[in-house]
N, C-alpha and C. Protein backbone atom coordinates (compact mmCIF):
# COMPACT_ATOMS: atom_id res chain seq x y z
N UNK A 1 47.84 164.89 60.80
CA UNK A 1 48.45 165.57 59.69
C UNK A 1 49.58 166.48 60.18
N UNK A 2 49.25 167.64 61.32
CA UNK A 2 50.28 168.13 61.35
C UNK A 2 51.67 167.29 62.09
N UNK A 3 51.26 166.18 63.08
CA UNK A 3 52.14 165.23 63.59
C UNK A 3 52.94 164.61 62.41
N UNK A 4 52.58 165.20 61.16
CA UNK A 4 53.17 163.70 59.94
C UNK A 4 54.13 165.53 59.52
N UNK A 5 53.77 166.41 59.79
CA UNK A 5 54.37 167.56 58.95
C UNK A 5 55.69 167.84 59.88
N UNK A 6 55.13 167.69 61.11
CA UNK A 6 56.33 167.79 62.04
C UNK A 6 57.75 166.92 62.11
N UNK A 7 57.22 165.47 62.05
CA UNK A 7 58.23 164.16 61.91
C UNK A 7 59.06 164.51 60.25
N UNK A 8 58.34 165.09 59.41
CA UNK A 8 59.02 165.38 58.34
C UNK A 8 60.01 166.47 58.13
N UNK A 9 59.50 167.43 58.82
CA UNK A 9 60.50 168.90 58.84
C UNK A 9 61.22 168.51 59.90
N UNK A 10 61.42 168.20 61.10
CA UNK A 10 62.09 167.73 61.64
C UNK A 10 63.06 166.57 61.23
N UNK A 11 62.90 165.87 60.23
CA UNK A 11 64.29 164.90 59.80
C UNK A 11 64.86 165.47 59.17
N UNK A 12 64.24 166.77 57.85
CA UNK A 12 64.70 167.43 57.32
C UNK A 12 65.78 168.31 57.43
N UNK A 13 65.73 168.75 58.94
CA UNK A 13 66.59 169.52 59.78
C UNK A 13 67.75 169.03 59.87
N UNK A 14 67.20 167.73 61.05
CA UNK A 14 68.67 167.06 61.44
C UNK A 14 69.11 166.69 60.11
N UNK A 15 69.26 166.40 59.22
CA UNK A 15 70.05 165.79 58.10
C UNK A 15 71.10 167.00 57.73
N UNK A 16 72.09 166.40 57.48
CA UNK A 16 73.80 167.80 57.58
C UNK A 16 74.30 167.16 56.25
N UNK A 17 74.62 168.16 55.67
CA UNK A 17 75.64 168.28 54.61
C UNK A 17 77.29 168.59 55.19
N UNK A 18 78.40 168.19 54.95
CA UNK A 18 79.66 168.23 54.89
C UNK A 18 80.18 168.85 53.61
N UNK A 19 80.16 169.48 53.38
CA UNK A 19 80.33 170.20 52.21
C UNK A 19 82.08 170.80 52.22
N UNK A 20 82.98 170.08 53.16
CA UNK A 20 84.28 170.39 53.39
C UNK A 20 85.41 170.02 52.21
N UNK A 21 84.65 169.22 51.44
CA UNK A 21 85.55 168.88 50.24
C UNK A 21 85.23 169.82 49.20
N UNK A 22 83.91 170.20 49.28
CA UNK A 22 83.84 171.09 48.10
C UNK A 22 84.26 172.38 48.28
N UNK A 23 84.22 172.98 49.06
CA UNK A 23 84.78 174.45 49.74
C UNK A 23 86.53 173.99 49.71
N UNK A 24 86.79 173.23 49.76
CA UNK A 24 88.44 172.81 49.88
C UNK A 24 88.99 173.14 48.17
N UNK A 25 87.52 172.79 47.68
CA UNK A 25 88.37 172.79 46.24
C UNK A 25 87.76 174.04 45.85
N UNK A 26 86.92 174.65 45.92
CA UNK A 26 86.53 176.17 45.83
C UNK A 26 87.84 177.03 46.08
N UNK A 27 88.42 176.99 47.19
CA UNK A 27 89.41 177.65 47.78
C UNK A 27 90.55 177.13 46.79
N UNK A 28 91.18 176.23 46.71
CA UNK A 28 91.76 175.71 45.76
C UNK A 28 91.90 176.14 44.70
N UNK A 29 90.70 176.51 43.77
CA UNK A 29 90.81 176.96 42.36
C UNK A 29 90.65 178.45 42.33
N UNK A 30 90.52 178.97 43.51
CA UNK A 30 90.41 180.12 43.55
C UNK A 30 91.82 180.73 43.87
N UNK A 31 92.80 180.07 44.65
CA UNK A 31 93.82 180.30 44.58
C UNK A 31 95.01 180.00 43.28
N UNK A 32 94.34 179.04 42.66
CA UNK A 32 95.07 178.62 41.05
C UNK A 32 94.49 180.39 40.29
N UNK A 33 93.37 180.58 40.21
CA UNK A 33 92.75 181.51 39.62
C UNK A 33 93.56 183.01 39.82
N UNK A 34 94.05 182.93 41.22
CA UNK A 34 94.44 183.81 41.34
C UNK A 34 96.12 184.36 41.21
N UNK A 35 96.81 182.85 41.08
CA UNK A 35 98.28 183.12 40.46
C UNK A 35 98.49 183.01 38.91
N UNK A 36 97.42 182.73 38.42
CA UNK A 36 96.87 183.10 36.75
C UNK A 36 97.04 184.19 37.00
N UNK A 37 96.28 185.01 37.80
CA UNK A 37 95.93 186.33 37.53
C UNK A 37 97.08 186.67 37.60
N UNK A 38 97.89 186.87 38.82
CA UNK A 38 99.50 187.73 38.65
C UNK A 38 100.61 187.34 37.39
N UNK A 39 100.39 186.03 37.38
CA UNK A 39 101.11 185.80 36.15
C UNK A 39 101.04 186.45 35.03
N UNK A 40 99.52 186.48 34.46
CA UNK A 40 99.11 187.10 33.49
C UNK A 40 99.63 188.83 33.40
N UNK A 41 99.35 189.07 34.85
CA UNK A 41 99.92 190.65 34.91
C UNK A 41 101.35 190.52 35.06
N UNK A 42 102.13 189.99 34.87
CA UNK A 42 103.50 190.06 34.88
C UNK A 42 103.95 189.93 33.52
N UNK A 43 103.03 188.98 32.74
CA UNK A 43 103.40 188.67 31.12
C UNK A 43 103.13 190.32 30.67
N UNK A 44 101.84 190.15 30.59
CA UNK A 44 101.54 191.61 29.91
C UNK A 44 102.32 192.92 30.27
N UNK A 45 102.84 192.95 31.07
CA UNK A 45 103.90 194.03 31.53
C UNK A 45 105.37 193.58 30.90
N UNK A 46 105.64 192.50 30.71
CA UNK A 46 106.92 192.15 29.72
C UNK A 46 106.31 192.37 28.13
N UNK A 47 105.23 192.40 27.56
CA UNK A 47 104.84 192.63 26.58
C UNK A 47 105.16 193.76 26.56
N UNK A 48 104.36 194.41 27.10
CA UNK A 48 104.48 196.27 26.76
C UNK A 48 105.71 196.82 26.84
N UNK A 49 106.72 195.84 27.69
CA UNK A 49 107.96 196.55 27.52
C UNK A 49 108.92 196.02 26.32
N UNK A 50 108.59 195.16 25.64
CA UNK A 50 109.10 194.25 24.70
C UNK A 50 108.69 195.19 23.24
N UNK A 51 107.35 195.60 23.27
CA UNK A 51 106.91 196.12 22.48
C UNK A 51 107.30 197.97 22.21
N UNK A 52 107.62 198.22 23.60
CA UNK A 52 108.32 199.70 23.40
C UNK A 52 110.13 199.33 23.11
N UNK A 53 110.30 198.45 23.29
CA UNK A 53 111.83 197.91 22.67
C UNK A 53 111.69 197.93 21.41
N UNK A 54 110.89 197.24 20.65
CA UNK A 54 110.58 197.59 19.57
C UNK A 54 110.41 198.60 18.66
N UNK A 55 109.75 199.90 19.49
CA UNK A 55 109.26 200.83 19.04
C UNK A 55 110.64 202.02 18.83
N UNK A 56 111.50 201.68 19.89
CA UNK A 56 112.61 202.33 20.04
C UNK A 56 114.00 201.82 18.71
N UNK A 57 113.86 200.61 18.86
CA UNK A 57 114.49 199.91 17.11
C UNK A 57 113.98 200.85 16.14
N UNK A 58 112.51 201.06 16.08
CA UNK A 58 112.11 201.56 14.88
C UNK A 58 112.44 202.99 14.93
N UNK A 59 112.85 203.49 16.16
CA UNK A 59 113.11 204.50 15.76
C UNK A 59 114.31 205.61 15.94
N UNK A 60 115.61 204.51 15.81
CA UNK A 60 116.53 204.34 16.19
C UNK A 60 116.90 205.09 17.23
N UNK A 61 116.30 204.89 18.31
CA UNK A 61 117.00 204.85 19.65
C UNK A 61 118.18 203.73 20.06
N UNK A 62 119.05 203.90 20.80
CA UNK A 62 120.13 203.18 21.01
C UNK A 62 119.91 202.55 22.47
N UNK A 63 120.85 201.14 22.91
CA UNK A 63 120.71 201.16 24.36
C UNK A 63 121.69 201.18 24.87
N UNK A 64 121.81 202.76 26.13
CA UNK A 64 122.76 202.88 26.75
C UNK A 64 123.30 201.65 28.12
N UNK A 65 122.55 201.38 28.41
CA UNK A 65 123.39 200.20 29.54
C UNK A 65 122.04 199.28 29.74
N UNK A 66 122.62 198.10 30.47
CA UNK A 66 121.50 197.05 30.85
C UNK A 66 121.85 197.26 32.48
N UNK A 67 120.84 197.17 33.16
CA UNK A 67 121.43 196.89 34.75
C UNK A 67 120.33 196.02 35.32
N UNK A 68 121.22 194.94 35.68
CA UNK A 68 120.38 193.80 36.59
C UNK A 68 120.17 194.44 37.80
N UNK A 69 118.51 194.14 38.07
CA UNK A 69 118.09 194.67 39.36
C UNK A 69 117.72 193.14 40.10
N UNK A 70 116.96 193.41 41.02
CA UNK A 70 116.81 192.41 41.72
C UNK A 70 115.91 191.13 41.40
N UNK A 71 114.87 191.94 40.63
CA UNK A 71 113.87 190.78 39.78
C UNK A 71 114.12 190.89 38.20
N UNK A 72 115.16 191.35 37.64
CA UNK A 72 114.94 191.15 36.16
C UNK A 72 116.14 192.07 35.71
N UNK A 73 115.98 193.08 34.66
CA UNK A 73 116.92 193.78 34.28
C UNK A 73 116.02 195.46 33.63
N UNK A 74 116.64 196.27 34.07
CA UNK A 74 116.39 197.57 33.50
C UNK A 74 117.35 197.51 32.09
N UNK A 75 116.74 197.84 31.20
CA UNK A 75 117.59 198.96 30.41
C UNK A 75 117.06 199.75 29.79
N UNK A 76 118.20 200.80 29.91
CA UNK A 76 118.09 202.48 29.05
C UNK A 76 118.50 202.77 27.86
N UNK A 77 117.60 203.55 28.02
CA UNK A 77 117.73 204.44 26.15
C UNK A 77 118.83 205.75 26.08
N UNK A 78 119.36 205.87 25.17
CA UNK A 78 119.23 206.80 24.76
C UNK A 78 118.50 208.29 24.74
N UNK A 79 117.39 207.97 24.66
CA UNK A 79 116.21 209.25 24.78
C UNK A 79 115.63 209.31 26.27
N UNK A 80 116.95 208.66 27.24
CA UNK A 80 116.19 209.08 28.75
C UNK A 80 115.31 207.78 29.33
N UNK A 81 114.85 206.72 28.63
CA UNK A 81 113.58 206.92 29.06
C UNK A 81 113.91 204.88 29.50
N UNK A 82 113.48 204.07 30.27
CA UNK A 82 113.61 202.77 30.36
C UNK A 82 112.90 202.09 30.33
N UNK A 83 112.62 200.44 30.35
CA UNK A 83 111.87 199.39 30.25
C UNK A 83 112.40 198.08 31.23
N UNK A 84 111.50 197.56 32.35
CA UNK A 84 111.84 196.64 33.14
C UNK A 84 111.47 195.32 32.46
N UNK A 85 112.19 194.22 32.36
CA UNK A 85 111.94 192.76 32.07
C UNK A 85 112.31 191.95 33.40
N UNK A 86 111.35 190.96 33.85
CA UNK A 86 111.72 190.27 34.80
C UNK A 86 111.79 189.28 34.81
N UNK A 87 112.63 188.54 35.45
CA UNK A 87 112.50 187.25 35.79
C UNK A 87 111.88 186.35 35.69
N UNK A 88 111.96 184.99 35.46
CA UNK A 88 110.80 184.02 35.56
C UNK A 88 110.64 183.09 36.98
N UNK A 89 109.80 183.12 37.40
CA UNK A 89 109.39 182.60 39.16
C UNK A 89 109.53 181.59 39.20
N UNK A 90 110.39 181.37 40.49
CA UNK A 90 110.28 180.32 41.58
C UNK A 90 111.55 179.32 40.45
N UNK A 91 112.49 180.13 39.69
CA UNK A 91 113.49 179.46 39.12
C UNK A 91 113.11 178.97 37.94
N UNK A 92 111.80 178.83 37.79
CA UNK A 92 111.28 178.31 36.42
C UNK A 92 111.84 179.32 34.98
N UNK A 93 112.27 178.71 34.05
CA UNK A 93 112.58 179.40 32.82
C UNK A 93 111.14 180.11 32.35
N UNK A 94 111.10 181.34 32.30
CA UNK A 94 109.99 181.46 31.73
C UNK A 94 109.89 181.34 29.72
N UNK A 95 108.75 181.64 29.30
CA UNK A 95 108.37 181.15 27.79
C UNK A 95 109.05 182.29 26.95
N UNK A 96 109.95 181.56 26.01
CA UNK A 96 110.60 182.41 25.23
C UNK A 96 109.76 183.60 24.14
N UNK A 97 110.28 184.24 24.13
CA UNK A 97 109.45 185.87 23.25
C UNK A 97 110.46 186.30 22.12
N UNK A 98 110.41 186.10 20.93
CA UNK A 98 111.36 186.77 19.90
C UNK A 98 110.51 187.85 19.31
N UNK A 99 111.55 188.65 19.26
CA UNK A 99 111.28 189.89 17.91
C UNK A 99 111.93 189.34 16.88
N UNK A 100 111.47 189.19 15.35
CA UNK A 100 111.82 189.03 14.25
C UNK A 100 111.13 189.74 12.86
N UNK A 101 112.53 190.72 12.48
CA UNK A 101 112.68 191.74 11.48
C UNK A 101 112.34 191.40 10.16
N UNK A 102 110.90 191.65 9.84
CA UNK A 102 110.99 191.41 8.15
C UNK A 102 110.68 192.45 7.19
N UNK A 103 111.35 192.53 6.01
CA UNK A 103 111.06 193.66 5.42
C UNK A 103 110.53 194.89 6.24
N UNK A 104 111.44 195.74 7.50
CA UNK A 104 111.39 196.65 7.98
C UNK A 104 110.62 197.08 9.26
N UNK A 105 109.37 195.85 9.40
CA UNK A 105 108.57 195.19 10.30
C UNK A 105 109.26 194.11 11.33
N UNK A 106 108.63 195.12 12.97
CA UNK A 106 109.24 193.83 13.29
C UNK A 106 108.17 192.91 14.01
N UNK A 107 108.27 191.80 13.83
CA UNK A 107 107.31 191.17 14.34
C UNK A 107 107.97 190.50 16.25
């Protein structure tokens, strides 16, 4: 009996998994996962500045100059104060964003 327990845990042993394809694609989607992630934080930071553009329309602030920086464009207000928009990566056009004015609202 224990000679039959031994021959068994012992094949058990030697037998190997390669598990190099699946860790390949682990790594893989973890790196997709993770230029989601910056992307996403790059959108949402053009939001918030899109949305204080907005806020500045509504409340008639003016814009004193645009200045292209190195990834996108600054521009200033009037009331001091600015908003960065950047670029879209690696040359790609990024996804168009409109503001559109209705009855005093802007969407």
């Amino acid at each position: 009996m224990a000679a039959s327990f031994l021959l068994i845990l012992s094949g058990a042993i030697s037998c190997t998994f390669d598990d190099t394809e699946l860790q390949n694609s682990i790594d893989d989607l973890t790196a997709r996962i993770e230029a989601l992630e910056n992307f996403q934080e790059q959108v949402q930071g053009d939001i918030a500045s899109l949305q204080e553009i907005i806020a500045k329309l509504q409340s008639s602030v003016t814009v004193n100059n645009v200045v292209e920086t190195e990834n996108g464009y600054t521009i200033n207000f009037s009331d001091g104060t600015s908003v960065t928009i950047s670029n879209g990566k690696d040359g790609m056009t990024p996804p168009s964003i409109t503001v559109v004015e209705e009855g005093g609202t802007y969407y």
